[in-house]
PDB file of N, CA and C in Angstrom:
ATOM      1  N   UNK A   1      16.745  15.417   2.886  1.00  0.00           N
ATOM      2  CA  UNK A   1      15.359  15.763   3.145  1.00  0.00           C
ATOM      3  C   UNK A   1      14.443  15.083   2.133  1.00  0.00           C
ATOM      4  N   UNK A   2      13.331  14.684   2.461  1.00  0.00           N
ATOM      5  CA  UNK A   2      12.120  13.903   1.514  1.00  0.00           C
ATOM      6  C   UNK A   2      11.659  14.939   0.868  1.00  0.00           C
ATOM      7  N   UNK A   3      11.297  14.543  -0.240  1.00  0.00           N
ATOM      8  CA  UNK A   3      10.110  14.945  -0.900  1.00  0.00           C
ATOM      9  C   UNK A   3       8.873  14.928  -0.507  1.00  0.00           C
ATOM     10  N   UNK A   4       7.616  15.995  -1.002  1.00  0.00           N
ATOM     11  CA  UNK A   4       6.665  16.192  -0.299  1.00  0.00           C
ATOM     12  C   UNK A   4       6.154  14.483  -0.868  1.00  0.00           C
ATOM     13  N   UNK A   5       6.497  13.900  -2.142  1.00  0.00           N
ATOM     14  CA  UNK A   5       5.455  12.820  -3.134  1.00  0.00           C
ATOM     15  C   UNK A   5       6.149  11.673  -1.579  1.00  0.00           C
ATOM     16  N   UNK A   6       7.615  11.882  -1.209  1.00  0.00           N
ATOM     17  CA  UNK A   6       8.574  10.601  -0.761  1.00  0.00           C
ATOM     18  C   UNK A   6       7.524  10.484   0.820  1.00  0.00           C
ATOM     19  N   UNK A   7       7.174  11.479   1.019  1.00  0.00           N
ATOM     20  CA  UNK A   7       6.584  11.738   2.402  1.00  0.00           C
ATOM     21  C   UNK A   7       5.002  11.292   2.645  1.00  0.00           C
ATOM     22  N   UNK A   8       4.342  11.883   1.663  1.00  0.00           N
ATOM     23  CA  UNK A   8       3.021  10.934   1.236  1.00  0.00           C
ATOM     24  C   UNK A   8       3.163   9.557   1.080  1.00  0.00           C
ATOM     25  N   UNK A   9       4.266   8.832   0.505  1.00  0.00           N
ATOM     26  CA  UNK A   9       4.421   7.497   0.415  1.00  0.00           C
ATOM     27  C   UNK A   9       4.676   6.906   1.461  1.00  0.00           C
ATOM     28  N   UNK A  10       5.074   7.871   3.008  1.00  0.00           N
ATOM     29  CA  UNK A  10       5.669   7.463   3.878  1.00  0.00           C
ATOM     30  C   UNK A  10       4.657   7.145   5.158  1.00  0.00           C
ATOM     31  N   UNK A  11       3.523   8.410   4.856  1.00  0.00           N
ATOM     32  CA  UNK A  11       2.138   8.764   5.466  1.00  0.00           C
ATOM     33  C   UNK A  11       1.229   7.443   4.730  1.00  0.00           C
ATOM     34  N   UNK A  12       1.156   7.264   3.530  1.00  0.00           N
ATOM     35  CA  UNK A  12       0.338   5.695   3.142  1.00  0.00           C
ATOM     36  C   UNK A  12       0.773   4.676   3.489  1.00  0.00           C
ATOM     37  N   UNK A  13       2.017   4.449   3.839  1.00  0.00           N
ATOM     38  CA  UNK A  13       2.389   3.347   4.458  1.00  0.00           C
ATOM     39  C   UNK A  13       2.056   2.823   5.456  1.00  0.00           C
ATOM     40  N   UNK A  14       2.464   4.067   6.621  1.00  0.00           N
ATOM     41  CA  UNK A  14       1.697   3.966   8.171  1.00  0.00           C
ATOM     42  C   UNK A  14       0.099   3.518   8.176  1.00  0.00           C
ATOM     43  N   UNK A  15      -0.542   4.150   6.980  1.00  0.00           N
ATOM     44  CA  UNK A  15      -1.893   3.998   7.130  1.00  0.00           C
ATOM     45  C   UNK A  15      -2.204   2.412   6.554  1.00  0.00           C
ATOM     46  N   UNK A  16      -1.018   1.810   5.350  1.00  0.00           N
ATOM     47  CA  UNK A  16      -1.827   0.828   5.320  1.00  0.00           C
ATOM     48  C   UNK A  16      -1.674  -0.259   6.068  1.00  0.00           C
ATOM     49  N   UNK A  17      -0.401   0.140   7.136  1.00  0.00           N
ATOM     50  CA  UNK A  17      -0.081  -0.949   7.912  1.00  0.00           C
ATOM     51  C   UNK A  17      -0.899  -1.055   8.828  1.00  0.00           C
ATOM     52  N   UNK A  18      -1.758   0.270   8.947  1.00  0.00           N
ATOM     53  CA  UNK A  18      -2.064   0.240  10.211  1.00  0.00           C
ATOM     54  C   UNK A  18      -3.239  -0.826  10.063  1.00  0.00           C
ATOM     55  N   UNK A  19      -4.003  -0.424   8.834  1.00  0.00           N
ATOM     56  CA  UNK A  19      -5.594  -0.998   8.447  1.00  0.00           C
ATOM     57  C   UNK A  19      -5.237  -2.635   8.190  1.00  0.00           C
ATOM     58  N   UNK A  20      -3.918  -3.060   8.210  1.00  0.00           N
ATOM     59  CA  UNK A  20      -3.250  -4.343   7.824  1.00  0.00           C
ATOM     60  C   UNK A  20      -3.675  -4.989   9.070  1.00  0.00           C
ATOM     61  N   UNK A  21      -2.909  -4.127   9.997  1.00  0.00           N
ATOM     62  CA  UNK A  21      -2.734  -4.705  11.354  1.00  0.00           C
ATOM     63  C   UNK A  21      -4.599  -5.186  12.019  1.00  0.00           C
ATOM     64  N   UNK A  22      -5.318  -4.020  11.852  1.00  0.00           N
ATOM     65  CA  UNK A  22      -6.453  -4.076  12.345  1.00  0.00           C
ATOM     66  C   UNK A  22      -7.507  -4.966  11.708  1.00  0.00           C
ATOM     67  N   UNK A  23      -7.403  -5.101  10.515  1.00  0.00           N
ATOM     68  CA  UNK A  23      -8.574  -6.055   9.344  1.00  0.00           C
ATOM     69  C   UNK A  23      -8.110  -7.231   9.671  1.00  0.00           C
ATOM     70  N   UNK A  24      -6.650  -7.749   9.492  1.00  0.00           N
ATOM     71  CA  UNK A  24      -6.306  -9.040   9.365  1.00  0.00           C
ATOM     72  C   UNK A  24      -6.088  -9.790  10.742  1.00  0.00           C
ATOM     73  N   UNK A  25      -5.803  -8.621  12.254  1.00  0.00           N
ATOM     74  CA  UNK A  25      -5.605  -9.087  12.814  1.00  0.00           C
ATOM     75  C   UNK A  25      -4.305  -9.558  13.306  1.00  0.00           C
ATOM     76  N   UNK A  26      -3.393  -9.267  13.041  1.00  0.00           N
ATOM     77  CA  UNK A  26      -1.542  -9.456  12.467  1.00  0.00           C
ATOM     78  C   UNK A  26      -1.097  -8.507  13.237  1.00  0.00           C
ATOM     79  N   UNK A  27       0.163  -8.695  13.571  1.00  0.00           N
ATOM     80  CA  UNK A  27       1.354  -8.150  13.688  1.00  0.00           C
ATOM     81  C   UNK A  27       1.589  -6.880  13.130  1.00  0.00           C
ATOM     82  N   UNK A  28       2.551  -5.907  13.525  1.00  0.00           N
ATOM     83  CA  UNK A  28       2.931  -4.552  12.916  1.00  0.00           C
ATOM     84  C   UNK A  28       3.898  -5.294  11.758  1.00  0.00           C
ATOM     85  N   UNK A  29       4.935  -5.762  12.508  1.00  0.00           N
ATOM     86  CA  UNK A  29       5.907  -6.526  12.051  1.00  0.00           C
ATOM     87  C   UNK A  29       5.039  -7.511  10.649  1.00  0.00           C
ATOM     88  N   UNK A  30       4.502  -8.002  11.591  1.00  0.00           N
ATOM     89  CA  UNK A  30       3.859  -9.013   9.618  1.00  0.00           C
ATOM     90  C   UNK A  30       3.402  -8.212   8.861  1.00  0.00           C
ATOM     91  N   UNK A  31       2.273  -7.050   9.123  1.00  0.00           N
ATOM     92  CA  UNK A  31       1.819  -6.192   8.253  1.00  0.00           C
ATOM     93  C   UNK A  31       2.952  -5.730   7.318  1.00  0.00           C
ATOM     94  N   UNK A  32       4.075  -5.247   8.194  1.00  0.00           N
ATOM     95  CA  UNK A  32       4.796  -4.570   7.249  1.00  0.00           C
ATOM     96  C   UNK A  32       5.731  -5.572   5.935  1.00  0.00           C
ATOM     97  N   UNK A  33       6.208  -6.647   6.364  1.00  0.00           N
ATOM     98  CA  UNK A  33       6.626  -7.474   5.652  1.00  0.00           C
ATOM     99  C   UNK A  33       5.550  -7.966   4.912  1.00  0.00           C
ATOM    100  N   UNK A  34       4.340  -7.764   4.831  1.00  0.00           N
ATOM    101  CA  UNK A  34       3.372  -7.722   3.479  1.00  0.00           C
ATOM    102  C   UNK A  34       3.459  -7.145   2.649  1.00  0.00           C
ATOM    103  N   UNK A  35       3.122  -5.577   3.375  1.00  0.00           N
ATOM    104  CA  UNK A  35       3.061  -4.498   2.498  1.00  0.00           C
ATOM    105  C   UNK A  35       4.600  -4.323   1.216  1.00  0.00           C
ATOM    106  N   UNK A  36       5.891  -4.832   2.196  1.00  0.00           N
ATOM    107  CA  UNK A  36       6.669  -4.505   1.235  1.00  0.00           C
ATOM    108  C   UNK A  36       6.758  -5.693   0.743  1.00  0.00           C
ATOM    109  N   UNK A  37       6.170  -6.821   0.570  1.00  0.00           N
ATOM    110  CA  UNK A  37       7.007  -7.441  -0.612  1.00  0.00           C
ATOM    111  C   UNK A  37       5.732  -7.484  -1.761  1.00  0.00           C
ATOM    112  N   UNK A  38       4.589  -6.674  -1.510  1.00  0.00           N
ATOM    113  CA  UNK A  38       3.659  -6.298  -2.109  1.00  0.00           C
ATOM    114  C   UNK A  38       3.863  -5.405  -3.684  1.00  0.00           C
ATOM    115  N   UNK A  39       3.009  -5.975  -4.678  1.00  0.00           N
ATOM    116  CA  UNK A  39       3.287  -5.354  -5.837  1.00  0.00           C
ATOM    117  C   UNK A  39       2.833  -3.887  -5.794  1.00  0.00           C
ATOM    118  N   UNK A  40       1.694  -3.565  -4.980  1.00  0.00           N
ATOM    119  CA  UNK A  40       1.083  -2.763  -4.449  1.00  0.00           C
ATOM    120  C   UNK A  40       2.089  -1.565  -4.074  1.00  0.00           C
ATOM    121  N   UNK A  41       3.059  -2.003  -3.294  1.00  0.00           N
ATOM    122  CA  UNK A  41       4.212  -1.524  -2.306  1.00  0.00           C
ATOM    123  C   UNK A  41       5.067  -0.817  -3.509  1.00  0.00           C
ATOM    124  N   UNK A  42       5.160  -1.675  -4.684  1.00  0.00           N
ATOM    125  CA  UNK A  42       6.069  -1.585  -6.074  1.00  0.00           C
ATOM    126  C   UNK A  42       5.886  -0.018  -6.786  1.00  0.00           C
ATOM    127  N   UNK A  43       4.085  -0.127  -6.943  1.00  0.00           N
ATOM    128  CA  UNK A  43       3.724   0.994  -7.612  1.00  0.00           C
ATOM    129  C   UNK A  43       3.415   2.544  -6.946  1.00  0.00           C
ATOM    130  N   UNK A  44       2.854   2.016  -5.356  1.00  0.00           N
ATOM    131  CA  UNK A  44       2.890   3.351  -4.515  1.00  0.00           C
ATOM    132  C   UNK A  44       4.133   3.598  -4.143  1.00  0.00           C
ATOM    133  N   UNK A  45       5.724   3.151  -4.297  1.00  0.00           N
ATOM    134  CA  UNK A  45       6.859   4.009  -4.288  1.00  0.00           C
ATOM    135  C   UNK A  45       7.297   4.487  -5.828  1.00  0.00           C
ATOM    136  N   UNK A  46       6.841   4.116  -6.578  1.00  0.00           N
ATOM    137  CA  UNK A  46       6.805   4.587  -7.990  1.00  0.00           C
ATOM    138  C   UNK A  46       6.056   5.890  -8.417  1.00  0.00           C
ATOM    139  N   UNK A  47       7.041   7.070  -7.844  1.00  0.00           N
ATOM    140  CA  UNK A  47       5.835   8.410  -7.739  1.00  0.00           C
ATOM    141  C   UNK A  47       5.270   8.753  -9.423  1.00  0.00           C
ATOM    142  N   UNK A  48       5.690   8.075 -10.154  1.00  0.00           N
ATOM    143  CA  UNK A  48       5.228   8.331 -11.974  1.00  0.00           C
ATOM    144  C   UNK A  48       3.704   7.440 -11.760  1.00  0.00           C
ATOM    145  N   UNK A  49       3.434   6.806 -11.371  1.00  0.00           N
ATOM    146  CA  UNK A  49       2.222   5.886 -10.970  1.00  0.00           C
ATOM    147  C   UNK A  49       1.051   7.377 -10.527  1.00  0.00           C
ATOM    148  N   UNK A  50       1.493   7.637  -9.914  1.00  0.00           N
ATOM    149  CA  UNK A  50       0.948   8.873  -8.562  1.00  0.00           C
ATOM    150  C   UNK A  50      -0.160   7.954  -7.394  1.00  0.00           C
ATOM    151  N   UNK A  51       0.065   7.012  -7.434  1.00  0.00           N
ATOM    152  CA  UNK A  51      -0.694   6.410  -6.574  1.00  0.00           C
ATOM    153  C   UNK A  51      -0.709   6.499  -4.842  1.00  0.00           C
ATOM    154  N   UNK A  52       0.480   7.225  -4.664  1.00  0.00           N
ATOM    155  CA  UNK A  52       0.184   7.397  -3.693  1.00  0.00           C
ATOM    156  C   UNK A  52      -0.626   9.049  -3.317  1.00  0.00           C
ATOM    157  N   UNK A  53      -1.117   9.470  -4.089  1.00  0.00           N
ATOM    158  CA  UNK A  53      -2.176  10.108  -3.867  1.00  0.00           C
ATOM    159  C   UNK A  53      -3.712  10.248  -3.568  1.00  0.00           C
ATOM    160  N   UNK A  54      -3.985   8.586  -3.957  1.00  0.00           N
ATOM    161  CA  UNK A  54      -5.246   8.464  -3.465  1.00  0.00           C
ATOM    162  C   UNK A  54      -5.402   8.071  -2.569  1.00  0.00           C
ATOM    163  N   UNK A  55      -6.791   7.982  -2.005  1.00  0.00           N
ATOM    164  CA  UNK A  55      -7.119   7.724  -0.297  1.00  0.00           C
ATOM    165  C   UNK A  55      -6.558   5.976  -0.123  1.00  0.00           C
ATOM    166  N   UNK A  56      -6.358   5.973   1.454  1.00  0.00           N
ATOM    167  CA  UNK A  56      -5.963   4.783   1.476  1.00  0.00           C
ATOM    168  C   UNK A  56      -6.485   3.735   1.836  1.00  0.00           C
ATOM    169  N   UNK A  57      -7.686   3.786   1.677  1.00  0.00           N
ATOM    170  CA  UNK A  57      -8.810   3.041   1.567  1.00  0.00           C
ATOM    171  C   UNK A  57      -8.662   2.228   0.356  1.00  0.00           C
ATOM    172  N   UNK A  58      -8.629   3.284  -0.827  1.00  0.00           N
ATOM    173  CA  UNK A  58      -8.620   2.771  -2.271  1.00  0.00           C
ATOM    174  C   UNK A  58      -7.596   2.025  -2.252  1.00  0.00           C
ATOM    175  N   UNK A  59      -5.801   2.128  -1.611  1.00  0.00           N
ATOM    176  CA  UNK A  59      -4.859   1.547  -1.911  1.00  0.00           C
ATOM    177  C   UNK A  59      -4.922   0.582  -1.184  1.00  0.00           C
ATOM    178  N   UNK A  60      -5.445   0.511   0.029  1.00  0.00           N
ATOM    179  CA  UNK A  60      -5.938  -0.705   0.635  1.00  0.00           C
ATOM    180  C   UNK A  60      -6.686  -2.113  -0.006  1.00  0.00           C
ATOM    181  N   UNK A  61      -7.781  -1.269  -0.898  1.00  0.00           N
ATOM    182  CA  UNK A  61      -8.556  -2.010  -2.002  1.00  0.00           C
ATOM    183  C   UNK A  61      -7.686  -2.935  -2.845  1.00  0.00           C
ATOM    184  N   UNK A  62      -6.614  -1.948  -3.486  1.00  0.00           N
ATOM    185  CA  UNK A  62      -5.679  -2.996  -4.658  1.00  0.00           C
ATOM    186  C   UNK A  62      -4.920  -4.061  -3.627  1.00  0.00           C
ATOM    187  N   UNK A  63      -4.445  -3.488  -2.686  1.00  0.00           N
ATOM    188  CA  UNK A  63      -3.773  -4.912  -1.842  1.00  0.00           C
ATOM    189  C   UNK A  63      -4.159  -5.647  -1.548  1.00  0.00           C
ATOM    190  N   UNK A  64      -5.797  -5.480  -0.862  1.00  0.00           N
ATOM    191  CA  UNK A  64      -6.323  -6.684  -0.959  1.00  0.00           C
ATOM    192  C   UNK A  64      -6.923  -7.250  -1.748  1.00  0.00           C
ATOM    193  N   UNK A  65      -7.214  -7.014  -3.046  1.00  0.00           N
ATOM    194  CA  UNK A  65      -6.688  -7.890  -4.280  1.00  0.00           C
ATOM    195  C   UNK A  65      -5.755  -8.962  -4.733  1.00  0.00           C
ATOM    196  N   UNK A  66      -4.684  -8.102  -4.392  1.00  0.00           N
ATOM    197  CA  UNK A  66      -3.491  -8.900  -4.921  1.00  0.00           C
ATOM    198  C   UNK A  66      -3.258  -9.681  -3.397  1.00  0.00           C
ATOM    199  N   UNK A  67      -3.782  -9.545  -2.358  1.00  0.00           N
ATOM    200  CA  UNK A  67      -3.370 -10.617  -1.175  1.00  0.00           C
ATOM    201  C   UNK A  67      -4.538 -11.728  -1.818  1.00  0.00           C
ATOM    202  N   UNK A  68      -5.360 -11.708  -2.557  1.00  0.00           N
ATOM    203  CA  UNK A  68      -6.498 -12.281  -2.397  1.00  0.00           C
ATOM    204  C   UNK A  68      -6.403 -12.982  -3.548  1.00  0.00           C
ATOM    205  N   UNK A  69      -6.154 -12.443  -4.559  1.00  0.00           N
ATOM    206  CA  UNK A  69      -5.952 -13.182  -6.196  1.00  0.00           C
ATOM    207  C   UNK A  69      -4.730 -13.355  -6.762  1.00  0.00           C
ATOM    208  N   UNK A  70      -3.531 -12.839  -5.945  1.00  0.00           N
ATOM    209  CA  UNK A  70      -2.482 -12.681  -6.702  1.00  0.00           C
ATOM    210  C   UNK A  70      -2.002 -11.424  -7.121  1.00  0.00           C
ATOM    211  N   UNK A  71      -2.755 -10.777  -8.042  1.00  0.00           N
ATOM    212  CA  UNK A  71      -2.335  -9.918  -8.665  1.00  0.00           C
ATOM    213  C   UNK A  71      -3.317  -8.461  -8.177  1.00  0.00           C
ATOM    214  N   UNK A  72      -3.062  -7.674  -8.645  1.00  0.00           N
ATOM    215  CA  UNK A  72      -3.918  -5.644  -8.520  1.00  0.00           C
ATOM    216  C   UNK A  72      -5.186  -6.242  -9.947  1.00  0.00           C
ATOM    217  N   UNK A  73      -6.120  -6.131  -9.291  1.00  0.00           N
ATOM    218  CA  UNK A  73      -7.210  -6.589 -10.430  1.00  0.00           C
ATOM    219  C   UNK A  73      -7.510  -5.335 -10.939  1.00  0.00           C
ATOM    220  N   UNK A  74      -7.596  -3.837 -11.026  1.00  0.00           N
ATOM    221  CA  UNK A  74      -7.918  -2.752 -11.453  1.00  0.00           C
ATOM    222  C   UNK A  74      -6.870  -2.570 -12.633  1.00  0.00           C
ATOM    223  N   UNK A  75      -7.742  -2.233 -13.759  1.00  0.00           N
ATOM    224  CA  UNK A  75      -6.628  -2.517 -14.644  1.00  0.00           C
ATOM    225  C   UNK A  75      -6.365  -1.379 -14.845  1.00  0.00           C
ATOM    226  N   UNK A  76      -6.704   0.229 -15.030  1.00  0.00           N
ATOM    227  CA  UNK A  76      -6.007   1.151 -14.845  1.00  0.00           C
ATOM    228  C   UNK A  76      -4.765   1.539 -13.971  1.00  0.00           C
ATOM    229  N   UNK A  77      -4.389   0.752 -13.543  1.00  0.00           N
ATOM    230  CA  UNK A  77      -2.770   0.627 -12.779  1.00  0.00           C
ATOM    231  C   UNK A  77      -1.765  -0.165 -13.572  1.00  0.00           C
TER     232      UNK A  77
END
């Protein structure tokens, strides 16, 4: 059985694939092979982070960062 943190990570996922799929225009399939090889992907399964607690708008924000520059430009992460 998941954890309630494993289950939130599971609920941000869906959401950021979904906003993947719809902004960029892409694939479920490509979205998702973004999201995970995403550093982004690294720290929202890293429940000591707690990042997957914020809205996923915001986590949306750092990914497209790091799709955009490389790296999570917010340096509190």
């Amino acid at each position: 059985m998941m954890s309630k943190e494993q289950q939130m990570v599971e609920y941000m996922v869906q959401d950021l694939v979904e906003i993947l799929t719809e902004t960029r225009g892409i694939e479920y399939d490509d979205a998702m092979r973004i999201l995970y090889a995403s550093e982004v992907y690294e720290k929202l399964t890293d429940i000591e982070t707690g990042l997957y607690r914020e809205s996923p708008g915001y986590v949306y924000g750092l990914l497209q960062d790091e799709l955009n520059f490389g790296h999570i430009v917010q340096a509190e992460i």
